[in-house]
N, C-alpha and C. Protein backbone atom coordinates (compact mmCIF):
# COMPACT_ATOMS: atom_id res chain seq x y z
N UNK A 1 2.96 113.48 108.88
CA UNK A 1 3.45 114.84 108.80
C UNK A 1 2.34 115.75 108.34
N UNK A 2 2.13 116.90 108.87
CA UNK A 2 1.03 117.95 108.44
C UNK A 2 1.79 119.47 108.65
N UNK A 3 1.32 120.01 107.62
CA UNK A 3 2.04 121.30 107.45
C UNK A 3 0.90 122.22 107.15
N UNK A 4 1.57 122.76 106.30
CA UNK A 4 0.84 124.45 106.06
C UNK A 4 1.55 125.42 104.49
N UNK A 5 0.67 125.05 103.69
CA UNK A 5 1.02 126.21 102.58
C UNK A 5 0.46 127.57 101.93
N UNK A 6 0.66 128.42 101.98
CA UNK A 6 0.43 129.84 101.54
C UNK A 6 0.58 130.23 100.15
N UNK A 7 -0.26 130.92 99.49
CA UNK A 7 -0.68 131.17 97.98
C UNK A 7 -0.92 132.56 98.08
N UNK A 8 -1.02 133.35 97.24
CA UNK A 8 -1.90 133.93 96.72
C UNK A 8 -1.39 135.69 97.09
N UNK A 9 0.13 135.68 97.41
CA UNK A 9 0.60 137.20 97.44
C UNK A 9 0.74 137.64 95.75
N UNK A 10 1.04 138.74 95.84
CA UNK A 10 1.73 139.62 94.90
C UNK A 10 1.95 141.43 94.91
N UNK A 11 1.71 141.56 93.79
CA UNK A 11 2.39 142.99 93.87
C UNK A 11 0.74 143.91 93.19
N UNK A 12 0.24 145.01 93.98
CA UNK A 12 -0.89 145.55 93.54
C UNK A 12 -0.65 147.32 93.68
N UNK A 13 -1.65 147.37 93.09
CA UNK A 13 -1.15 149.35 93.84
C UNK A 13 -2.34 149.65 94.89
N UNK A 14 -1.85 150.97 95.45
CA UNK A 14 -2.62 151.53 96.49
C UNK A 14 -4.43 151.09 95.98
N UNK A 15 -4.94 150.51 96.99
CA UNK A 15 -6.08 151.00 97.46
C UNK A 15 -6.43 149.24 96.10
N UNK A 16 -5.25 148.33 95.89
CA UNK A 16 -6.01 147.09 95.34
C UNK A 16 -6.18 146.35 96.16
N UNK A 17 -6.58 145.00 96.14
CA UNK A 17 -7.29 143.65 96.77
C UNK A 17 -6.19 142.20 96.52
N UNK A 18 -6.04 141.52 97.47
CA UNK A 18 -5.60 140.74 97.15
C UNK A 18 -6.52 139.12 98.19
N UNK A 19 -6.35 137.98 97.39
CA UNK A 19 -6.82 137.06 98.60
C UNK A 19 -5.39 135.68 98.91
N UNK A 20 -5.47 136.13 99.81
CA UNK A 20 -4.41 135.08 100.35
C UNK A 20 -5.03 133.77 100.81
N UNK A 21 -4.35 132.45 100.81
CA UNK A 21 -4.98 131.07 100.95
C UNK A 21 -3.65 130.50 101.76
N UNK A 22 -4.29 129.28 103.29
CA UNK A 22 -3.58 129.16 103.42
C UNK A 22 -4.34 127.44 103.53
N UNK A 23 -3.88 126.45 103.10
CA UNK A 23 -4.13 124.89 102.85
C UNK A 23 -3.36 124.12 104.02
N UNK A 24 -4.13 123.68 104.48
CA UNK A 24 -3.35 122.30 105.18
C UNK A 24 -3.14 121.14 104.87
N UNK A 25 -1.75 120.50 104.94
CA UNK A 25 -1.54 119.49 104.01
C UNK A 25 -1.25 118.51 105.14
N UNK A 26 -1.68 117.15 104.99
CA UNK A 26 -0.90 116.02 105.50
C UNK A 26 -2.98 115.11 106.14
N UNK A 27 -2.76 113.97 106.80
CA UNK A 27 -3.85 113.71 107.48
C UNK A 27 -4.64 114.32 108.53
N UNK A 28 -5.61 114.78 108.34
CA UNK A 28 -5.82 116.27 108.92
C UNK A 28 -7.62 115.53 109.49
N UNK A 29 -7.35 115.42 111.29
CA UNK A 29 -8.92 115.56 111.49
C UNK A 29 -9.33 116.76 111.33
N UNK A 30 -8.94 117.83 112.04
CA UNK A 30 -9.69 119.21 112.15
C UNK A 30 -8.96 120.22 111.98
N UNK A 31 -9.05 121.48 111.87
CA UNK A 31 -7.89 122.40 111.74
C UNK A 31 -8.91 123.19 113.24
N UNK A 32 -8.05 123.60 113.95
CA UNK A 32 -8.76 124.90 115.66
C UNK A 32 -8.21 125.72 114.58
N UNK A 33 -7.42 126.91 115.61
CA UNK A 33 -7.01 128.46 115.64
C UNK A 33 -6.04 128.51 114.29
N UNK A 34 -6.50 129.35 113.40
CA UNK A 34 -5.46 129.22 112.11
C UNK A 34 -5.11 131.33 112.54
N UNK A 35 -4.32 131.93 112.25
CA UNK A 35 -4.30 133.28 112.14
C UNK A 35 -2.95 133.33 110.68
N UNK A 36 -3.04 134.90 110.59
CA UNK A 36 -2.48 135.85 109.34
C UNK A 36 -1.56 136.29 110.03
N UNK A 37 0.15 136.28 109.64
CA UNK A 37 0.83 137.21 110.41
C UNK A 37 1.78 137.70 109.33
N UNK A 38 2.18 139.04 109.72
CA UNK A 38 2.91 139.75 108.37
C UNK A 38 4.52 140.33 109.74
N UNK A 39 5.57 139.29 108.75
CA UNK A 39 6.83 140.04 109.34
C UNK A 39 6.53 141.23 109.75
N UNK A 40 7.25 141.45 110.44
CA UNK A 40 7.91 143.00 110.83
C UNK A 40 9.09 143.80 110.48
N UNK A 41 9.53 144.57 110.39
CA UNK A 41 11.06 144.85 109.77
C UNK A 41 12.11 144.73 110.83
N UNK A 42 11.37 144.40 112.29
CA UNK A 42 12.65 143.66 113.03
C UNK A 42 12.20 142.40 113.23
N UNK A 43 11.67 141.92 112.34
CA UNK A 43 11.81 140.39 112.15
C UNK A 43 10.40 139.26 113.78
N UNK A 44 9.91 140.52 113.76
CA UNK A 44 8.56 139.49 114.70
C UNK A 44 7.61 139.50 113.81
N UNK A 45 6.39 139.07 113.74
CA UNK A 45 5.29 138.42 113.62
C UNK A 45 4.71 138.69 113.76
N UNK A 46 3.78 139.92 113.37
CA UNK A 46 2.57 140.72 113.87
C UNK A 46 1.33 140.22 113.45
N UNK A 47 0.69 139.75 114.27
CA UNK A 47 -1.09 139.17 114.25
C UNK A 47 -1.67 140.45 113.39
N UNK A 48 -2.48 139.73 112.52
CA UNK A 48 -3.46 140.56 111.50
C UNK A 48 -4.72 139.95 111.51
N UNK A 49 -4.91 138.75 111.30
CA UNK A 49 -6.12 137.87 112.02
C UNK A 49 -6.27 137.01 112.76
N UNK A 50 -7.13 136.41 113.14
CA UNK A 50 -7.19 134.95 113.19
C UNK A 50 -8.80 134.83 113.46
N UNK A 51 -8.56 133.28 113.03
CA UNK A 51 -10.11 132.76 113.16
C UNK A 51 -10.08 131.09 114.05
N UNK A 52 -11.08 131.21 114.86
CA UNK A 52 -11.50 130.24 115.43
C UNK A 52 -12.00 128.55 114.88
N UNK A 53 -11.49 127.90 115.84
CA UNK A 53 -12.49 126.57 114.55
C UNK A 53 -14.00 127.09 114.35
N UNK A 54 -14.72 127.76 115.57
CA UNK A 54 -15.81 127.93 115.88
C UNK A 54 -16.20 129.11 114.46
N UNK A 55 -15.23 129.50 114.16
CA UNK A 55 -15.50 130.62 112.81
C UNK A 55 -15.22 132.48 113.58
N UNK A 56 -15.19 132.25 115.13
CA UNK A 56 -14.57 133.42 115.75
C UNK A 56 -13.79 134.27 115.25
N UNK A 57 -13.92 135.67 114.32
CA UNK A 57 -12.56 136.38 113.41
C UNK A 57 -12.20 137.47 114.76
N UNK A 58 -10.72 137.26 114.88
CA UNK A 58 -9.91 138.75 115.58
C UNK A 58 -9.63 139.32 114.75
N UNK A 59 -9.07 140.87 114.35
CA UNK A 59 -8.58 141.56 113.71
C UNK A 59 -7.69 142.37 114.15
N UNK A 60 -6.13 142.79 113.96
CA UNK A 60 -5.61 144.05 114.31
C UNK A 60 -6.24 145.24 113.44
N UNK A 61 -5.96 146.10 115.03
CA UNK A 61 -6.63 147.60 114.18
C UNK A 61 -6.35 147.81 112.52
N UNK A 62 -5.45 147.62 112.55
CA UNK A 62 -5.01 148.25 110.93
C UNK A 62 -5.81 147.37 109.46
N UNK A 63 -6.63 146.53 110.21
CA UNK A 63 -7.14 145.30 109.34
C UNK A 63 -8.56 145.56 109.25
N UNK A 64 -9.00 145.90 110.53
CA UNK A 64 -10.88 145.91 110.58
C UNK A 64 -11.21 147.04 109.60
N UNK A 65 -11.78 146.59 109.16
CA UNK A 65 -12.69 147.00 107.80
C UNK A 65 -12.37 146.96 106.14
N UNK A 66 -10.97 146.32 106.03
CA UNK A 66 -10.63 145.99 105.13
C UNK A 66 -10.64 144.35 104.82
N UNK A 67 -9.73 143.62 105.89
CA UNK A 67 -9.24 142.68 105.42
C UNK A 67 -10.58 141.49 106.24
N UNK A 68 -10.99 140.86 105.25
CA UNK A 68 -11.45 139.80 105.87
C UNK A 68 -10.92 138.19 106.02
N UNK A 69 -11.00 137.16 107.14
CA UNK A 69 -10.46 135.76 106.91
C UNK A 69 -12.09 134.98 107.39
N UNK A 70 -11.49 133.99 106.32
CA UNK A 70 -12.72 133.01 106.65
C UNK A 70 -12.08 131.45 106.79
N UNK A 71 -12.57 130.96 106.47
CA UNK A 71 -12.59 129.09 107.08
C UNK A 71 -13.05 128.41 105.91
N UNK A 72 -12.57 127.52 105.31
CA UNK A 72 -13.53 126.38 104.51
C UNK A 72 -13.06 125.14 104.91
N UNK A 73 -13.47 124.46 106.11
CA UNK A 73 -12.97 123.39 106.87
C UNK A 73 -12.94 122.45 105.99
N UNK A 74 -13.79 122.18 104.98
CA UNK A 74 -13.75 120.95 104.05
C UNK A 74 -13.18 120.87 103.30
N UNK A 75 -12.07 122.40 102.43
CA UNK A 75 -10.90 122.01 102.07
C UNK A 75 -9.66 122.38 102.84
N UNK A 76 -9.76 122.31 104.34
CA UNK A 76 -8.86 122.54 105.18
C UNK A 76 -7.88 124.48 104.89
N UNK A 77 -8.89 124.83 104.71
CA UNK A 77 -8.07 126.23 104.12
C UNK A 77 -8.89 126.83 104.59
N UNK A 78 -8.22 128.33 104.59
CA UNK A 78 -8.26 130.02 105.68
C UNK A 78 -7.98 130.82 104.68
N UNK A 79 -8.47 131.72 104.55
CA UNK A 79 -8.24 132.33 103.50
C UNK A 79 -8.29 134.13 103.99
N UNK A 80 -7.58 135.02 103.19
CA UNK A 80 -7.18 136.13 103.99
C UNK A 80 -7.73 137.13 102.53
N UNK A 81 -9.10 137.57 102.71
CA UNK A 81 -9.32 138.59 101.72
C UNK A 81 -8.96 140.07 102.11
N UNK A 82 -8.12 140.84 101.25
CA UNK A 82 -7.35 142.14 101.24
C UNK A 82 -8.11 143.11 100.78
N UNK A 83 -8.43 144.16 101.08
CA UNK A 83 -9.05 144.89 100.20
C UNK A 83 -8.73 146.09 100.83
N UNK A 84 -8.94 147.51 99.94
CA UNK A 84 -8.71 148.76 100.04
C UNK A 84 -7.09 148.73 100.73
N UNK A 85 -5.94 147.85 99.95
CA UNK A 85 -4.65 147.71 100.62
C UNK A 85 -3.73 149.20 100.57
N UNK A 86 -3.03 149.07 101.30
CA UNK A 86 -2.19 150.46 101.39
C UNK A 86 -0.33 150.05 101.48
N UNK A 87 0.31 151.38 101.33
CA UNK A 87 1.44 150.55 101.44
C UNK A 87 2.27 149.52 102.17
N UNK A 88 1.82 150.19 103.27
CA UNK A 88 2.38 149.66 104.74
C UNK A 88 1.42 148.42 104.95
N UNK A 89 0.90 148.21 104.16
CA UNK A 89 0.39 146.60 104.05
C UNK A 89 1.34 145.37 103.77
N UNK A 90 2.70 146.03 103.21
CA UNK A 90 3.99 145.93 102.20
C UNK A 90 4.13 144.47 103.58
N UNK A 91 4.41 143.83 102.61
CA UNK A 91 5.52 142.10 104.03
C UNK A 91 5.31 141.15 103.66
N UNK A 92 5.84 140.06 104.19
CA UNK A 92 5.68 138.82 104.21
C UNK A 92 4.48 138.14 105.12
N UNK A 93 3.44 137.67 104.46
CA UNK A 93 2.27 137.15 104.94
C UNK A 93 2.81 135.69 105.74
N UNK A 94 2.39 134.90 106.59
CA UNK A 94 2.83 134.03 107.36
C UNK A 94 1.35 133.34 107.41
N UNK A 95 0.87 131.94 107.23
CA UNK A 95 -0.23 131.49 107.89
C UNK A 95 0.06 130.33 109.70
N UNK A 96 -0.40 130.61 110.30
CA UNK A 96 -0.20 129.79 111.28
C UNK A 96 -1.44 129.09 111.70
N UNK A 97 -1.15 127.73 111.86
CA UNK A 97 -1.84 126.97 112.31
C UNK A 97 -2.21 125.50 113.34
N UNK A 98 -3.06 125.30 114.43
CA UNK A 98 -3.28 124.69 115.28
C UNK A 98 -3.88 123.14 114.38
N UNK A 99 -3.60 122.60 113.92
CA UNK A 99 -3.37 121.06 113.62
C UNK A 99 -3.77 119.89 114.11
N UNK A 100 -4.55 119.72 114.43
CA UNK A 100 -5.37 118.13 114.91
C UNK A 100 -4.84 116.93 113.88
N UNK A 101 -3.78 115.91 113.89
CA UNK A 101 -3.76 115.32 112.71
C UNK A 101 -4.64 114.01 113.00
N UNK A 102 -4.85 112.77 112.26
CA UNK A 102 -5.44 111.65 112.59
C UNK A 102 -4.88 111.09 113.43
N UNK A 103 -5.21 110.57 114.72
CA UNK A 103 -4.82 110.10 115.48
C UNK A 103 -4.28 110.25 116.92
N UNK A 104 -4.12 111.55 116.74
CA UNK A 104 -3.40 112.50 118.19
C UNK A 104 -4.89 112.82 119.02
N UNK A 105 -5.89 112.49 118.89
CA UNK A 105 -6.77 112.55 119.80
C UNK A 105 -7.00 114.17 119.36
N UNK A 106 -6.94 115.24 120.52
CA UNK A 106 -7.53 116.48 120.61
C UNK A 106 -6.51 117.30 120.64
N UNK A 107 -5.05 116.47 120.78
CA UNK A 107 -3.83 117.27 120.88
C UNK A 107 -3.44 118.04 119.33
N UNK A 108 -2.73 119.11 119.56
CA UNK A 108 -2.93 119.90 118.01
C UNK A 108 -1.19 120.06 117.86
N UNK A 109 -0.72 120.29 116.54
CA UNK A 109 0.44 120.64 115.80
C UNK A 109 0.43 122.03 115.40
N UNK A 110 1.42 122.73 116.22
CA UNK A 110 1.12 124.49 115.67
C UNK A 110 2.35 124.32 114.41
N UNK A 111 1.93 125.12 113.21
CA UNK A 111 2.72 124.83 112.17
C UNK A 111 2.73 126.03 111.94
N UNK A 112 3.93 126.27 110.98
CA UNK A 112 3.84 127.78 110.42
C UNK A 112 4.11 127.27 108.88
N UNK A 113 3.64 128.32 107.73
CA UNK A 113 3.99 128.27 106.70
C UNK A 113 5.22 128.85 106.19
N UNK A 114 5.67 128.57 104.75
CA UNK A 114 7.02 129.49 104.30
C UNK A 114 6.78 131.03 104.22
N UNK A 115 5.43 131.62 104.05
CA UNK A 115 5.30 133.09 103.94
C UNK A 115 4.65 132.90 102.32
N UNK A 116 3.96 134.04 101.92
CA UNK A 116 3.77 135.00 100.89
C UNK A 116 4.20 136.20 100.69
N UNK A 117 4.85 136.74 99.92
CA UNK A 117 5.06 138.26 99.94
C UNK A 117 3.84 139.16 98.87
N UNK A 118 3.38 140.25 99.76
CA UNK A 118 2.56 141.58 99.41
C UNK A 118 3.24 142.40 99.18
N UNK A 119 3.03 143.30 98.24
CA UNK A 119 3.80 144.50 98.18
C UNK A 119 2.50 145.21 97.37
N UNK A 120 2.78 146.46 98.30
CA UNK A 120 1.17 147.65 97.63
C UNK A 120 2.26 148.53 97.47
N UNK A 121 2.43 148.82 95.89
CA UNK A 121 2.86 150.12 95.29
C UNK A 121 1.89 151.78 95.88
N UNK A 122 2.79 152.42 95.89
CA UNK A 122 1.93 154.04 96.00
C UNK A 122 1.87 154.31 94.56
């Protein structure tokens, strides 16, 4: 079994930082495509990053130049640095991830985590 856990929300005011972590748990050859997704208030999943195994970062508009994600393959974790946050940053953080476990060859496990919640006070 291989999953996915998320750390590192809370509650900040306008214009603070937060870093979000997302760990992969279980027998893990490689982690591919991990991305950041923050509910929506009708309940989809809006892409905020993602990063490549290759270390490739996407960003939605509302993210480039604030928020950065990186990779530390050797402790299987993605990590989602926040900075200059605003309100409408406000949601439930989601990590998703593409999963190689031992043994499945090249085939991958897309997992989702339980969420983090952000909330940026004005």
């Amino acid at each position: 079994q291989v999953s996915v856990t998320e750390s590192g929300g809370g509650t900040v005011q306008t214009g603070g930082s937060l870093r979000l972590s997302c760990r992969a748990l279980g027998k893990i050859a490689w982690l591919n495509d991990v991305g950041w997704y923050r509910q929506s208030p009708t309940n989809t999943r809006d892409m905020i990053a993602t990063v490549s195994r290759s270390g490739v970062a996407t960003y939605d508009e509302s993210a480039k130049g604030r928020f950065t994600i990186s990779r530390e393959d050797a402790a299987k974790t993605v990590y989602l640095q926040m900075n200059n946050l605003r309100p409408e940053d406000t949601g439930r953080y989601y990590c998703n991830a593409k999963i190689v476990p031992v043994g499945w060859g090249s085939s991958s496990a897309n997992r989702w985590g339980q969420g983090t919640q952000v909330t940026v006070s004005s």
